[in-house]
N, C-alpha and C. Protein backbone atom coordinates (compact mmCIF):
# COMPACT_ATOMS: atom_id res chain seq x y z
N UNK A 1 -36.97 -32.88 33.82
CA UNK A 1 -35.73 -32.94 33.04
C UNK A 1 -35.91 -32.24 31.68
N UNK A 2 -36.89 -32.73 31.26
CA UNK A 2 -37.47 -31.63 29.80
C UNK A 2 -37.51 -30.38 29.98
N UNK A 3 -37.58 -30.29 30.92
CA UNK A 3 -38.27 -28.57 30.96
C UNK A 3 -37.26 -27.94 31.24
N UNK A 4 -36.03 -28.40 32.05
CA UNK A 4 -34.73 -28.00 31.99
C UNK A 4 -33.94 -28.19 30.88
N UNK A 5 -33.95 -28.98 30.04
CA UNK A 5 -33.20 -28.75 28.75
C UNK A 5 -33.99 -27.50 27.77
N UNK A 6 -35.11 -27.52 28.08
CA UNK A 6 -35.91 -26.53 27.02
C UNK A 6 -35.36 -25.30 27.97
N UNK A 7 -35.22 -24.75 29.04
CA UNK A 7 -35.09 -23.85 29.47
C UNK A 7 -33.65 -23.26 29.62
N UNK A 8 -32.00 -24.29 29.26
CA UNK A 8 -31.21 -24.38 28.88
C UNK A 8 -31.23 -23.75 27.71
N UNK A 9 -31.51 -24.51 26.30
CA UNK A 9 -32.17 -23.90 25.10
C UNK A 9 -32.22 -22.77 25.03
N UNK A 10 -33.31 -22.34 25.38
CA UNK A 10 -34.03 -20.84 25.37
C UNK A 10 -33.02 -20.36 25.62
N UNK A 11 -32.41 -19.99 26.99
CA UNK A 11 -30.82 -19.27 27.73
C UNK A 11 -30.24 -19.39 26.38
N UNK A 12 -30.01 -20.19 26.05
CA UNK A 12 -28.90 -19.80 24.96
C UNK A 12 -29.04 -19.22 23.93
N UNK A 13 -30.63 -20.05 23.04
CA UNK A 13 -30.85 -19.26 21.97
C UNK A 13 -30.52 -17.58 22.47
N UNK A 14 -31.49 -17.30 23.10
CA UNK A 14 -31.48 -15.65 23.97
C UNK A 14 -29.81 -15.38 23.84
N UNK A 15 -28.91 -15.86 24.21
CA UNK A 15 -27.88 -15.53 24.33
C UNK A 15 -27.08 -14.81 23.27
N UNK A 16 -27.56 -15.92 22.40
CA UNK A 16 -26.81 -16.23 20.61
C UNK A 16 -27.47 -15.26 19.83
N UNK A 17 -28.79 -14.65 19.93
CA UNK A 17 -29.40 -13.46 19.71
C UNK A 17 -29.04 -12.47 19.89
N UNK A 18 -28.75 -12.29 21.26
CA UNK A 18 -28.12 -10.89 22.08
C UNK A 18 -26.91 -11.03 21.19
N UNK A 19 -25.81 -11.98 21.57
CA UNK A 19 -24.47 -11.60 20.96
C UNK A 19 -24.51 -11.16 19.35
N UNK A 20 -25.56 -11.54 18.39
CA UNK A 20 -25.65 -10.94 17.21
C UNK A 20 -26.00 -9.65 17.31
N UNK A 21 -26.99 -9.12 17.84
CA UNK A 21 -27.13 -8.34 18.20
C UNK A 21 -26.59 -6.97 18.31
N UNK A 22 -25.58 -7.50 19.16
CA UNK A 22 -24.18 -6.41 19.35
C UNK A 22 -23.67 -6.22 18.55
N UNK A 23 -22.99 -7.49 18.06
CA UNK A 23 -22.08 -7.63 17.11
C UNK A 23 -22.76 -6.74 15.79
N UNK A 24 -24.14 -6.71 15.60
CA UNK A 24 -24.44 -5.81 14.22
C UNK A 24 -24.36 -4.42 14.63
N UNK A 25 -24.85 -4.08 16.20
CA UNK A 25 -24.29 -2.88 16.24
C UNK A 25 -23.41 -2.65 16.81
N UNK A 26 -22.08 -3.12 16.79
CA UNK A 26 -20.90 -2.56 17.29
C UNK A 26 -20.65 -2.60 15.68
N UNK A 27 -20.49 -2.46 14.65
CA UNK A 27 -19.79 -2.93 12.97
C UNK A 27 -19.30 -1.26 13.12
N UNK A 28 -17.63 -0.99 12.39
CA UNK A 28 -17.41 0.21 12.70
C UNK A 28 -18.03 0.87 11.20
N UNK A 29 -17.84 2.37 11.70
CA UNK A 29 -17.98 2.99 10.49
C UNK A 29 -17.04 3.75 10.33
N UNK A 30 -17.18 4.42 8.83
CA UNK A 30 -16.02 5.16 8.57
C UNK A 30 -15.25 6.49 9.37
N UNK A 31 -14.15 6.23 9.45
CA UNK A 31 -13.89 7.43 10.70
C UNK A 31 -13.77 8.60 9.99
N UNK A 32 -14.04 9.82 10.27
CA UNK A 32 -14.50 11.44 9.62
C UNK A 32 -13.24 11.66 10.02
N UNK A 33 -12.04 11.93 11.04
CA UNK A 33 -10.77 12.27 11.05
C UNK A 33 -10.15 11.51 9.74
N UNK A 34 -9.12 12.25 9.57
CA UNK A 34 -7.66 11.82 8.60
C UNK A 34 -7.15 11.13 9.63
N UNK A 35 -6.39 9.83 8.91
CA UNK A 35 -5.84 8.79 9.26
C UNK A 35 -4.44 8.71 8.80
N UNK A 36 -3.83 8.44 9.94
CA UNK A 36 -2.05 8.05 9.41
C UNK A 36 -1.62 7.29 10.22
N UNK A 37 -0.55 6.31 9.70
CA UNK A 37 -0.43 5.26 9.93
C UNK A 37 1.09 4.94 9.61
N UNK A 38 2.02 3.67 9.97
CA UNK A 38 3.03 3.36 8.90
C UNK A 38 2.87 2.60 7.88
N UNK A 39 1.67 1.74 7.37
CA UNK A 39 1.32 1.17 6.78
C UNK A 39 -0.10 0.72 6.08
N UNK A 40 -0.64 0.50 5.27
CA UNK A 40 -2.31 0.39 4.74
C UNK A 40 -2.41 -1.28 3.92
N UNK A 41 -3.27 -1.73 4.92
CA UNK A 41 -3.78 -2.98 4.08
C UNK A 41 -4.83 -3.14 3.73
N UNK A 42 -5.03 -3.97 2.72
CA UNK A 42 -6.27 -3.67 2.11
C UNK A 42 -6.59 -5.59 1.47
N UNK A 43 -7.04 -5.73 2.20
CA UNK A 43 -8.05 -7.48 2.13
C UNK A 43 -8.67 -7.44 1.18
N UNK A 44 -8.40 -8.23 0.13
CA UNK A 44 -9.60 -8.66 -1.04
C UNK A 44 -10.75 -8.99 -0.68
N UNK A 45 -11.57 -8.78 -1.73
CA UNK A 45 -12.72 -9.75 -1.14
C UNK A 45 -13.80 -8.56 -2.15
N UNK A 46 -13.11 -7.64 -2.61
CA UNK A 46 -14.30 -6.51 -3.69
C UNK A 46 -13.64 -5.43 -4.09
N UNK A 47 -13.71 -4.87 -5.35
CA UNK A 47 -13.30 -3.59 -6.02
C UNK A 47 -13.03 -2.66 -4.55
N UNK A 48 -14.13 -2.45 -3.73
CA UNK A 48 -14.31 -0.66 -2.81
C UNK A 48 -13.30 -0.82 -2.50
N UNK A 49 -12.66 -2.34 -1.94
CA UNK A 49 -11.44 -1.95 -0.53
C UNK A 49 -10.20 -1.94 -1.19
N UNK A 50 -10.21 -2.16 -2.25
CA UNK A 50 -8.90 -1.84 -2.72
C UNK A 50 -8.76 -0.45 -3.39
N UNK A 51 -9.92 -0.29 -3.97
CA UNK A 51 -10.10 1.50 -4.26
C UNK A 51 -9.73 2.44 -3.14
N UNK A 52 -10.41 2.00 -2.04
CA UNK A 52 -10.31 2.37 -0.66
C UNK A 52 -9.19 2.70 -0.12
N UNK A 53 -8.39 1.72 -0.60
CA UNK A 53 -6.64 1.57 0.04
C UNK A 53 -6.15 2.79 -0.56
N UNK A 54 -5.57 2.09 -1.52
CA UNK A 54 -5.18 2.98 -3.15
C UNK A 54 -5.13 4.47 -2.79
N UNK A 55 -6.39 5.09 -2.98
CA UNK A 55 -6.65 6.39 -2.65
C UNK A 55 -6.03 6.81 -1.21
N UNK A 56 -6.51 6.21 -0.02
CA UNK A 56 -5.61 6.49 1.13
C UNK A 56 -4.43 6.94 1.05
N UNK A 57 -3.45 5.76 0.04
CA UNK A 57 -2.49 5.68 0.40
C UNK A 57 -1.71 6.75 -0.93
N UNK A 58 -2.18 6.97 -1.82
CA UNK A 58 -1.84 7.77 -2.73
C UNK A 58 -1.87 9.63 -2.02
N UNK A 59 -2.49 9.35 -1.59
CA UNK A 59 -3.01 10.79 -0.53
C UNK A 59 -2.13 10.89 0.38
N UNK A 60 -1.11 9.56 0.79
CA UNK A 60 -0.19 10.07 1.76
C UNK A 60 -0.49 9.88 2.96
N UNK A 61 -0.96 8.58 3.44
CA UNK A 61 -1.44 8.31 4.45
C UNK A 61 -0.85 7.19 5.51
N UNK A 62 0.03 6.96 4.24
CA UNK A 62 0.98 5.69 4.89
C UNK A 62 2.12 5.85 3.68
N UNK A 63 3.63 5.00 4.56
CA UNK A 63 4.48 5.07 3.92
C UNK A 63 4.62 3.63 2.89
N UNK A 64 3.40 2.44 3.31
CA UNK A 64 3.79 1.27 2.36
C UNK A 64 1.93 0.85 1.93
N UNK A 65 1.74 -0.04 1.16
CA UNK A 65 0.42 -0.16 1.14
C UNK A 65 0.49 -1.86 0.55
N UNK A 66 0.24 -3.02 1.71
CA UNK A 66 -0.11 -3.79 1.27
C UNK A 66 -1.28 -4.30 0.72
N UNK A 67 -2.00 -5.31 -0.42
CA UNK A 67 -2.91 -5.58 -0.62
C UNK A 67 -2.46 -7.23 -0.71
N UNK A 68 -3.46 -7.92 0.11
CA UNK A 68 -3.14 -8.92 0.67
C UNK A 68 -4.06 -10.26 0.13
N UNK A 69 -4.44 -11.40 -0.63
CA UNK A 69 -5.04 -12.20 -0.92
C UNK A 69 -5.15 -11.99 -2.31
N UNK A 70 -4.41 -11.80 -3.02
CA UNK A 70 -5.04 -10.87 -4.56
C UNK A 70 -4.72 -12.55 -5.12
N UNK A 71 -5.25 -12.69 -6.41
CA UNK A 71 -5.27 -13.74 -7.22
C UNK A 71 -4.15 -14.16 -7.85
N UNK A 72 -3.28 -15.36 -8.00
CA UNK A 72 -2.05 -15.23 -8.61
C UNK A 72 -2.04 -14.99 -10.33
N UNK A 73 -3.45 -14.92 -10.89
CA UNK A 73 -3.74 -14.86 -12.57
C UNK A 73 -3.20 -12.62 -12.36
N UNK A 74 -3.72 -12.02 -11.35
CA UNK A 74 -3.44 -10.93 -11.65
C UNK A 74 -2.23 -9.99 -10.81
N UNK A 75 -1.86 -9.02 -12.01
CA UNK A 75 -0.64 -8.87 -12.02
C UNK A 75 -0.44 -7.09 -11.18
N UNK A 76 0.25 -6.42 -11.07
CA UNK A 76 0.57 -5.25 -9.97
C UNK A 76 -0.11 -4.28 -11.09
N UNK A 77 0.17 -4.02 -11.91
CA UNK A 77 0.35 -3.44 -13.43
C UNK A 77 -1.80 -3.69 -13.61
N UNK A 78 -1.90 -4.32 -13.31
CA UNK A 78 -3.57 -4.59 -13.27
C UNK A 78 -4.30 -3.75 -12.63
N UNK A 79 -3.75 -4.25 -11.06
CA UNK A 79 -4.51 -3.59 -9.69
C UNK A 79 -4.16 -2.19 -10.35
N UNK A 80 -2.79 -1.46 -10.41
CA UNK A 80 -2.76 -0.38 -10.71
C UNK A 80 -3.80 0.55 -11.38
N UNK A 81 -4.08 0.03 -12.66
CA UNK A 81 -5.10 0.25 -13.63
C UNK A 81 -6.19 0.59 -13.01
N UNK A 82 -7.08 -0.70 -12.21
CA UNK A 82 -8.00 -0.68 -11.78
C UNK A 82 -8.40 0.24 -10.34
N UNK A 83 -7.43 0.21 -9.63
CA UNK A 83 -7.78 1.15 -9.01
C UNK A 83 -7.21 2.52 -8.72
N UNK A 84 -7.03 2.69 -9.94
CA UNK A 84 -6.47 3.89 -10.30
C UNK A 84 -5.38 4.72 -9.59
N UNK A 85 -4.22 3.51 -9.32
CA UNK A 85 -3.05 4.16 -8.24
C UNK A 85 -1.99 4.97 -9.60
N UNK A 86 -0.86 5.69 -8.43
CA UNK A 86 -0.07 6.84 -9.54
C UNK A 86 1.42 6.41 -9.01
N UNK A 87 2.41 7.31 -8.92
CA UNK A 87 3.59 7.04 -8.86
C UNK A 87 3.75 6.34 -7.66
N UNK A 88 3.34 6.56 -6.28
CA UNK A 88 3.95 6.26 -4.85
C UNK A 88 3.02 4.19 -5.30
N UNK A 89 1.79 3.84 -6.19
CA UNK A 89 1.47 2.72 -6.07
C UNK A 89 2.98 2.00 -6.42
N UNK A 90 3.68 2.60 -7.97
CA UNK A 90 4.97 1.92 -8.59
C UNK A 90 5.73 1.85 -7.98
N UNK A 91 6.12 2.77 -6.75
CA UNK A 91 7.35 1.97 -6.13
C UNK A 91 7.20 1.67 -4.58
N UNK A 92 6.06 1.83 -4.14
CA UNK A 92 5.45 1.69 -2.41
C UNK A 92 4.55 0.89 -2.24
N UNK A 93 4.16 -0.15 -3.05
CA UNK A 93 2.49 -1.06 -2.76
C UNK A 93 2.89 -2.72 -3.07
N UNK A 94 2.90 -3.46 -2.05
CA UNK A 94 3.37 -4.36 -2.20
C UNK A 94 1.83 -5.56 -2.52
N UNK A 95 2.06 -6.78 -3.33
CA UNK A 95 1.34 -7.41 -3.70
C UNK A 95 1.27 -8.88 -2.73
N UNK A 96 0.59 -9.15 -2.34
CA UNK A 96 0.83 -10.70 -1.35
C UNK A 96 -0.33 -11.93 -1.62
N UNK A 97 -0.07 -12.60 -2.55
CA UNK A 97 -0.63 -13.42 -2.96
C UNK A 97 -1.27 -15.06 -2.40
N UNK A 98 -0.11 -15.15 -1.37
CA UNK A 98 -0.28 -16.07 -0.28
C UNK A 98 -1.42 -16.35 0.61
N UNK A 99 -2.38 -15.57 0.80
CA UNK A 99 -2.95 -15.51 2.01
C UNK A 99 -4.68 -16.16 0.62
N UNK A 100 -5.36 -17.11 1.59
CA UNK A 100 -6.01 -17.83 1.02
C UNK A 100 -7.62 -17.38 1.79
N UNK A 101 -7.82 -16.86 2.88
CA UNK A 101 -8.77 -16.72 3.77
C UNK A 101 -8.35 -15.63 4.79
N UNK A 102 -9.34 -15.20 5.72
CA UNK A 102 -8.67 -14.07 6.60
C UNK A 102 -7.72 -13.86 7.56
N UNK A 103 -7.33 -15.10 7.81
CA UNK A 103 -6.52 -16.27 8.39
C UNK A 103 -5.30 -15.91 8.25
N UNK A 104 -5.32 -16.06 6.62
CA UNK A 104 -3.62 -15.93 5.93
C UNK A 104 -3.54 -14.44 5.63
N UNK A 105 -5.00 -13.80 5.27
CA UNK A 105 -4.71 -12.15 5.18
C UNK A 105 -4.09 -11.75 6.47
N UNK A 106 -4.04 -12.60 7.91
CA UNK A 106 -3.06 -11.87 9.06
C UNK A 106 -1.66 -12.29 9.14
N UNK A 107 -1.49 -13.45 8.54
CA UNK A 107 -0.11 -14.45 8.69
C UNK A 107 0.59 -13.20 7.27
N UNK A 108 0.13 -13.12 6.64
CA UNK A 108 0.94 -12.15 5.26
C UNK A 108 1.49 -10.80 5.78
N UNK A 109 0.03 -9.99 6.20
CA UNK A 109 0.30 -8.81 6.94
C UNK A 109 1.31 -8.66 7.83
N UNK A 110 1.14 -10.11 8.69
CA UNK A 110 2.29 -9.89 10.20
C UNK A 110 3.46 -10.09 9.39
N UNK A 111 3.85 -10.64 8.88
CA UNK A 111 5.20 -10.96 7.91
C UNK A 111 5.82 -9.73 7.18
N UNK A 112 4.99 -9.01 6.50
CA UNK A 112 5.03 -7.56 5.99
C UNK A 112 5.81 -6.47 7.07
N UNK A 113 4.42 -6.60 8.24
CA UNK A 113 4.55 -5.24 8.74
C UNK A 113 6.31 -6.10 9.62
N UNK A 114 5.98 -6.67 10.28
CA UNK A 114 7.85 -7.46 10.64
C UNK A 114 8.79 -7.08 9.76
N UNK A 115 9.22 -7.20 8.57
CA UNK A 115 9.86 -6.90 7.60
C UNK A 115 9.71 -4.95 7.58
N UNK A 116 9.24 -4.90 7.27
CA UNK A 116 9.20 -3.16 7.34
C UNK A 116 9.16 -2.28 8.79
N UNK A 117 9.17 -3.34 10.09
CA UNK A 117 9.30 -2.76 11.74
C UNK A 117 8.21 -1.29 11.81
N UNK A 118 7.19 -1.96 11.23
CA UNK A 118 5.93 -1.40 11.16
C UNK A 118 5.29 -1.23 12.52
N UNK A 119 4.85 -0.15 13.17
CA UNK A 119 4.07 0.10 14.96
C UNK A 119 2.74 -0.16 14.40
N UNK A 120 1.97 0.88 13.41
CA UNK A 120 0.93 1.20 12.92
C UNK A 120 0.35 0.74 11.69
N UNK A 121 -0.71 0.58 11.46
CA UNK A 121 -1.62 -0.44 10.35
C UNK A 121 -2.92 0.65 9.84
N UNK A 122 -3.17 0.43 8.92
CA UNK A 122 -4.76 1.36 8.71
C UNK A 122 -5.19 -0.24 7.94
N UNK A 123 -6.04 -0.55 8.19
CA UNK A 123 -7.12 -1.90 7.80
C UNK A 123 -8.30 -1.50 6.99
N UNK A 124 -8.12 -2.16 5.43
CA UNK A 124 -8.99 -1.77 4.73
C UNK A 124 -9.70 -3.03 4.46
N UNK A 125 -11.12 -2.85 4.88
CA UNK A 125 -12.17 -4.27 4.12
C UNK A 125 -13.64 -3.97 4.63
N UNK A 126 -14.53 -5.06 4.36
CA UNK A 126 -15.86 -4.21 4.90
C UNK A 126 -15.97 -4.44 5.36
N UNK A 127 -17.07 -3.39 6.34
CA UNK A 127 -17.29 -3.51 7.56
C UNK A 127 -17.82 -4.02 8.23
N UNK A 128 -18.68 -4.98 7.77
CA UNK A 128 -18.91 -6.82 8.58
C UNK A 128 -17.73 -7.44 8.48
N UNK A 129 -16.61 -7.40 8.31
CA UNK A 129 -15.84 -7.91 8.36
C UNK A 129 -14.97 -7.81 8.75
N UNK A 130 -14.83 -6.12 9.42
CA UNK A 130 -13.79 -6.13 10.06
C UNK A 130 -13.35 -6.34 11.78
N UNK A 131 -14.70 -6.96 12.44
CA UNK A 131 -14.29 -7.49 13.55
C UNK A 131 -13.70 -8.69 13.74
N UNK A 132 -13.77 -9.77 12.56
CA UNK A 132 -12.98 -10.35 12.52
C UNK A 132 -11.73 -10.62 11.86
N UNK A 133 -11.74 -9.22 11.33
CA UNK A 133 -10.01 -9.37 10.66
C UNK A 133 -9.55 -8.81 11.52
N UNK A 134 -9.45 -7.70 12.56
CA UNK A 134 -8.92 -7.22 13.73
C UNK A 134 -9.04 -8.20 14.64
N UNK A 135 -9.59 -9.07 15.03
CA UNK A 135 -9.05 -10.58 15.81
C UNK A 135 -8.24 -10.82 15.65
N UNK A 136 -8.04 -11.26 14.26
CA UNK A 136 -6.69 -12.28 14.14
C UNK A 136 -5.70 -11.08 13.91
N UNK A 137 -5.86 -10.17 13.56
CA UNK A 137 -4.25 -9.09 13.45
C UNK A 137 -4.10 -8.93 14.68
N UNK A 138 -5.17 -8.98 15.55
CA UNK A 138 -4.69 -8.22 17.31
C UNK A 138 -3.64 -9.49 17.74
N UNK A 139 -4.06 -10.87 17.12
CA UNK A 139 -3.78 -11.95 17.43
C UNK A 139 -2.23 -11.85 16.95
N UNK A 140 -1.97 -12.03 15.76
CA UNK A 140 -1.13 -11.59 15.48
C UNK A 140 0.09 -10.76 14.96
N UNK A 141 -0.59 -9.63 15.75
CA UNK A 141 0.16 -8.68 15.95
C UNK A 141 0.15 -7.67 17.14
N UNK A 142 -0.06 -8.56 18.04
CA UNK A 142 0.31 -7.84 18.97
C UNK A 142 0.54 -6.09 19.59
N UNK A 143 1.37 -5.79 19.13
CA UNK A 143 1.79 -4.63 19.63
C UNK A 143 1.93 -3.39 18.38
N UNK A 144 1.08 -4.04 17.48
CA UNK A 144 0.79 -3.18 16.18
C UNK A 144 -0.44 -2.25 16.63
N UNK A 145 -0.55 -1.06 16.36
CA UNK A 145 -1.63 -0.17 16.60
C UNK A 145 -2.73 -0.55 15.13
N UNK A 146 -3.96 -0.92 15.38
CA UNK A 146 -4.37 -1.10 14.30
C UNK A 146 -5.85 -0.11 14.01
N UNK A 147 -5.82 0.67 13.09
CA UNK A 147 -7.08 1.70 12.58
C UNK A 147 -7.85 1.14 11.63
N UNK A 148 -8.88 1.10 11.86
CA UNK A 148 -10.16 0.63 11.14
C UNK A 148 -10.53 1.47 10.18
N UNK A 149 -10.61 1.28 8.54
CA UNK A 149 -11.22 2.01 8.32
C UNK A 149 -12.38 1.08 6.88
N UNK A 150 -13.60 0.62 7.49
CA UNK A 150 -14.48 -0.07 6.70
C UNK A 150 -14.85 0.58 5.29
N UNK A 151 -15.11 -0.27 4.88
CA UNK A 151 -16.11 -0.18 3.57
C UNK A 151 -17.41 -0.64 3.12
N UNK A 152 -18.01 -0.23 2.45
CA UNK A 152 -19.46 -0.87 2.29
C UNK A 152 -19.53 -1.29 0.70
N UNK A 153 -19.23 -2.80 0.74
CA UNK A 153 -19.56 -3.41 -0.26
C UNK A 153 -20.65 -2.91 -1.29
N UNK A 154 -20.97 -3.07 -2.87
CA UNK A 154 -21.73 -2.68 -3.11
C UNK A 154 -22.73 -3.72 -3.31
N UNK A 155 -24.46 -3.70 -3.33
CA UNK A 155 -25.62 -4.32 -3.08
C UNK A 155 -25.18 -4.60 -1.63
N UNK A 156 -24.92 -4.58 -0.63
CA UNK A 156 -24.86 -4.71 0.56
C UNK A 156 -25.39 -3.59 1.68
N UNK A 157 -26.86 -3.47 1.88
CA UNK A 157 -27.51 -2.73 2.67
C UNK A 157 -27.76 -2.65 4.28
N UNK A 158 -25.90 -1.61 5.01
CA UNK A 158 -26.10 -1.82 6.16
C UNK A 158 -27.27 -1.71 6.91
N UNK A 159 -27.66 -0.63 6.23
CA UNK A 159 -28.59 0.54 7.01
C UNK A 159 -30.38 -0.30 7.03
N UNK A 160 -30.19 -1.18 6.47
CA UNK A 160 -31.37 -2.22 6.16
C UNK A 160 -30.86 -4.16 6.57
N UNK A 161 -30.32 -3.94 7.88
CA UNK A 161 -29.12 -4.93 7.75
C UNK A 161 -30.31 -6.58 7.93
N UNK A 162 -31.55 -5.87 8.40
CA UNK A 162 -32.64 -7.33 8.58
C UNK A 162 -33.18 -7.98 7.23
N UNK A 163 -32.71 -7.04 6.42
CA UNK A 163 -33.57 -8.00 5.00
C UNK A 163 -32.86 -8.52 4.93
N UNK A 164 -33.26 -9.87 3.94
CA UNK A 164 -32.95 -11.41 3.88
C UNK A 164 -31.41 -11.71 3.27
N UNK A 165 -31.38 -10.93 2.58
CA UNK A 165 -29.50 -10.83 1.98
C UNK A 165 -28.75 -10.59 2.48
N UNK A 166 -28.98 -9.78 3.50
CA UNK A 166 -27.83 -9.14 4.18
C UNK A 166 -28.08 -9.73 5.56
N UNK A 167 -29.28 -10.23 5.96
CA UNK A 167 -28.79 -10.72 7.23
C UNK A 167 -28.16 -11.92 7.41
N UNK A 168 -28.47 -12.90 6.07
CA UNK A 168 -27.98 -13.82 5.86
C UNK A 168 -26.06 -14.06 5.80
N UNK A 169 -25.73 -12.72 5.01
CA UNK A 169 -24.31 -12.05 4.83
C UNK A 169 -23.94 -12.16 6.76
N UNK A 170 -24.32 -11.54 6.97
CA UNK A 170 -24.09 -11.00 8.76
C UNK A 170 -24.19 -11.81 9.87
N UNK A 171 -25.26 -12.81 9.29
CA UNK A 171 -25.38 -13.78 10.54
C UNK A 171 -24.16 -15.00 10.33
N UNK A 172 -23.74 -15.16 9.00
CA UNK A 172 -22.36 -15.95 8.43
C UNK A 172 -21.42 -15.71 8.96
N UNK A 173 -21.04 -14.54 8.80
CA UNK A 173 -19.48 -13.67 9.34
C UNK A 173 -19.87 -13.74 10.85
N UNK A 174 -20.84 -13.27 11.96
CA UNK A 174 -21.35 -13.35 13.11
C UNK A 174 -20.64 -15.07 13.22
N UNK A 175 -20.80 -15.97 12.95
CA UNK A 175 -20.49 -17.00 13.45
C UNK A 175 -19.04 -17.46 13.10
N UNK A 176 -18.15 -17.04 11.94
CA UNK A 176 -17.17 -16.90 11.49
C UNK A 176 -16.10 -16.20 12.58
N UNK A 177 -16.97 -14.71 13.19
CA UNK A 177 -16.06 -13.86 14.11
C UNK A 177 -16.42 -14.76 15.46
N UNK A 178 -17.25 -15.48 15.71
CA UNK A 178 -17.24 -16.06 17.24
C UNK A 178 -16.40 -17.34 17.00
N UNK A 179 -16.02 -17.81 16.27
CA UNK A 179 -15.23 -19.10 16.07
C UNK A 179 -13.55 -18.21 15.88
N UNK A 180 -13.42 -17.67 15.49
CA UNK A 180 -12.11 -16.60 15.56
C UNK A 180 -11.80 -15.92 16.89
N UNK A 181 -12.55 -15.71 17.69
CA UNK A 181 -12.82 -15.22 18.71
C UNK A 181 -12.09 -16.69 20.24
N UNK A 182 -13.14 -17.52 19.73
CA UNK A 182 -12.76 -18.53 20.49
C UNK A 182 -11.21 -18.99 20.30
N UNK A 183 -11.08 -19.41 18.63
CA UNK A 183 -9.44 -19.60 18.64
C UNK A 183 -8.55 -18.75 18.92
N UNK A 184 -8.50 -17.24 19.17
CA UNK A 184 -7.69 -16.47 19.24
C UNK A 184 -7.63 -16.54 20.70
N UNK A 185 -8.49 -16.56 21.50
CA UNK A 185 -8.29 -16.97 23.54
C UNK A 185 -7.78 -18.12 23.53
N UNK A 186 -7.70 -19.66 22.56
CA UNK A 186 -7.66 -20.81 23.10
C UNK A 186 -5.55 -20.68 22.68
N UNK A 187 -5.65 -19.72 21.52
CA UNK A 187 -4.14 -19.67 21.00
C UNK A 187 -4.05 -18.59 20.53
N UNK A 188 -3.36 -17.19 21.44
CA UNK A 188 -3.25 -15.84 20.78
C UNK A 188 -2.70 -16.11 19.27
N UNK A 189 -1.70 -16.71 19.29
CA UNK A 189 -0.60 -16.49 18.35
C UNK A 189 -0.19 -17.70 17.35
N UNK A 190 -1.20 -18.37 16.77
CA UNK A 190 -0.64 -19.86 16.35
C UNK A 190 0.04 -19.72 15.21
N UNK A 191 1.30 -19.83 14.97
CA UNK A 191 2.49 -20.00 13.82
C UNK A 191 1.76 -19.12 12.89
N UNK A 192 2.00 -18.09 13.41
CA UNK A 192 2.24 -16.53 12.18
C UNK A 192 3.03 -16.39 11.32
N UNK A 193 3.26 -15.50 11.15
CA UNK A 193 4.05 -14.65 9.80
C UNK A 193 4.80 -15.37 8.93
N UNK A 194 4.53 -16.43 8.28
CA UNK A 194 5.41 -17.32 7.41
C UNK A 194 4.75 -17.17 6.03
N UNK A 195 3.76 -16.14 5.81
CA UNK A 195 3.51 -16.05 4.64
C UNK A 195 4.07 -14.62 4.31
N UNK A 196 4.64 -14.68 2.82
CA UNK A 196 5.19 -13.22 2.37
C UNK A 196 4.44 -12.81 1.40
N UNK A 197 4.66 -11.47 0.76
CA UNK A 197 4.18 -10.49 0.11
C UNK A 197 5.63 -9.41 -1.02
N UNK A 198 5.11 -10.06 -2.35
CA UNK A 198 5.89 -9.46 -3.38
C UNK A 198 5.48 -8.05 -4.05
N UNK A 199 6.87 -7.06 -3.90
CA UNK A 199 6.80 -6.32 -4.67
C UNK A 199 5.45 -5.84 -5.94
């Protein structure tokens, strides 16, 4: 009986290994084509991805540009500043303050892109992170085309992803995206889009 639970064990540890595994190398990278889209979101969570957006979308890459989880202390007139957006940020970049976790960064988005009868998405955040923010947008959003386009946090060393900081970073989100994973099969769609996004 021992030797079958230890050998249970093992199977799995092995399992839970392999699936990290993948999961570090499937992480996308930045795509070398130009990207267009009807829309650009951009997930808090660090300066790059909103720089990231910004620039995209100033370049003409989308016709709206949400940025989704931002802090309610800061103001449009801020982000602007900081990430150095120009005329199309002042009257095309909407602010959505609602969304508390990656959760609500999809419940905001789906609400957005609904409101604007949005097909297409360009997804800005990093790139450990974006297999599980494309969960829950596939989740809820369905029939939205969604383009990846990651970022690399700064002190965050993909290319060295086994040292102790970063695997620690990876093996977190790794268990974060398999628990997202599971709820999104057990309930594609659980009470979406009721969060909005201001001007």
């Amino acid at each position: 009986m021992a030797q079958r639970i230890l050998s249970i064990a093992a199977g799995l540890l092995a399992l839970y290994v392999v699936g990290f595994l993948l999961f570090v190398a499937s992480l996308p990278s930045r795509p070398t084509q130009r990207l267009k889209a009807d829309g650009i979101v951009a997930l808090t969570g660090g300066d790059a991805r909103v720089d990231a957006a910004v620039a995209l979308f100033e370049g003409g890459t989308a016709k709206r540009l949400l940025i989704t989880g931002v802090n309610k202390a800061s103001t449009k007139e801020q982000l602007k500043l900081i990430a150095h957006g120009g005329r199309r940020f002042d009257c095309c970049a909407d602010i959505g303050y609602a969304a508390e976790d990656t959760y609500g960064n999809a419940e905001e988005t789906s609400a957005w892109v609904a409101l604007h009868h949005f097909k297409s998405l360009i997804v800005v955040t990093a790139s450990y992170h974006m297999p599980r923010s494309l969960t829950l947008f596939h989740a809820l959003m369905p029939g939205v085309k969604l383009l990846a386009y990651p970022v690399e946090p700064a002190g965050v060393d993909m290319g060295a992803w086994w040292h102790p900081g970063t695997l620690h970073l990876l093996h977190n989100e790794y268990l974060k995206f398999v628990a997202s994973y599971i709820m999104t099969a057990v309930d594609p769609a659980p009470a979406g889009g009721k969060a909005s996004a201001a001007s």
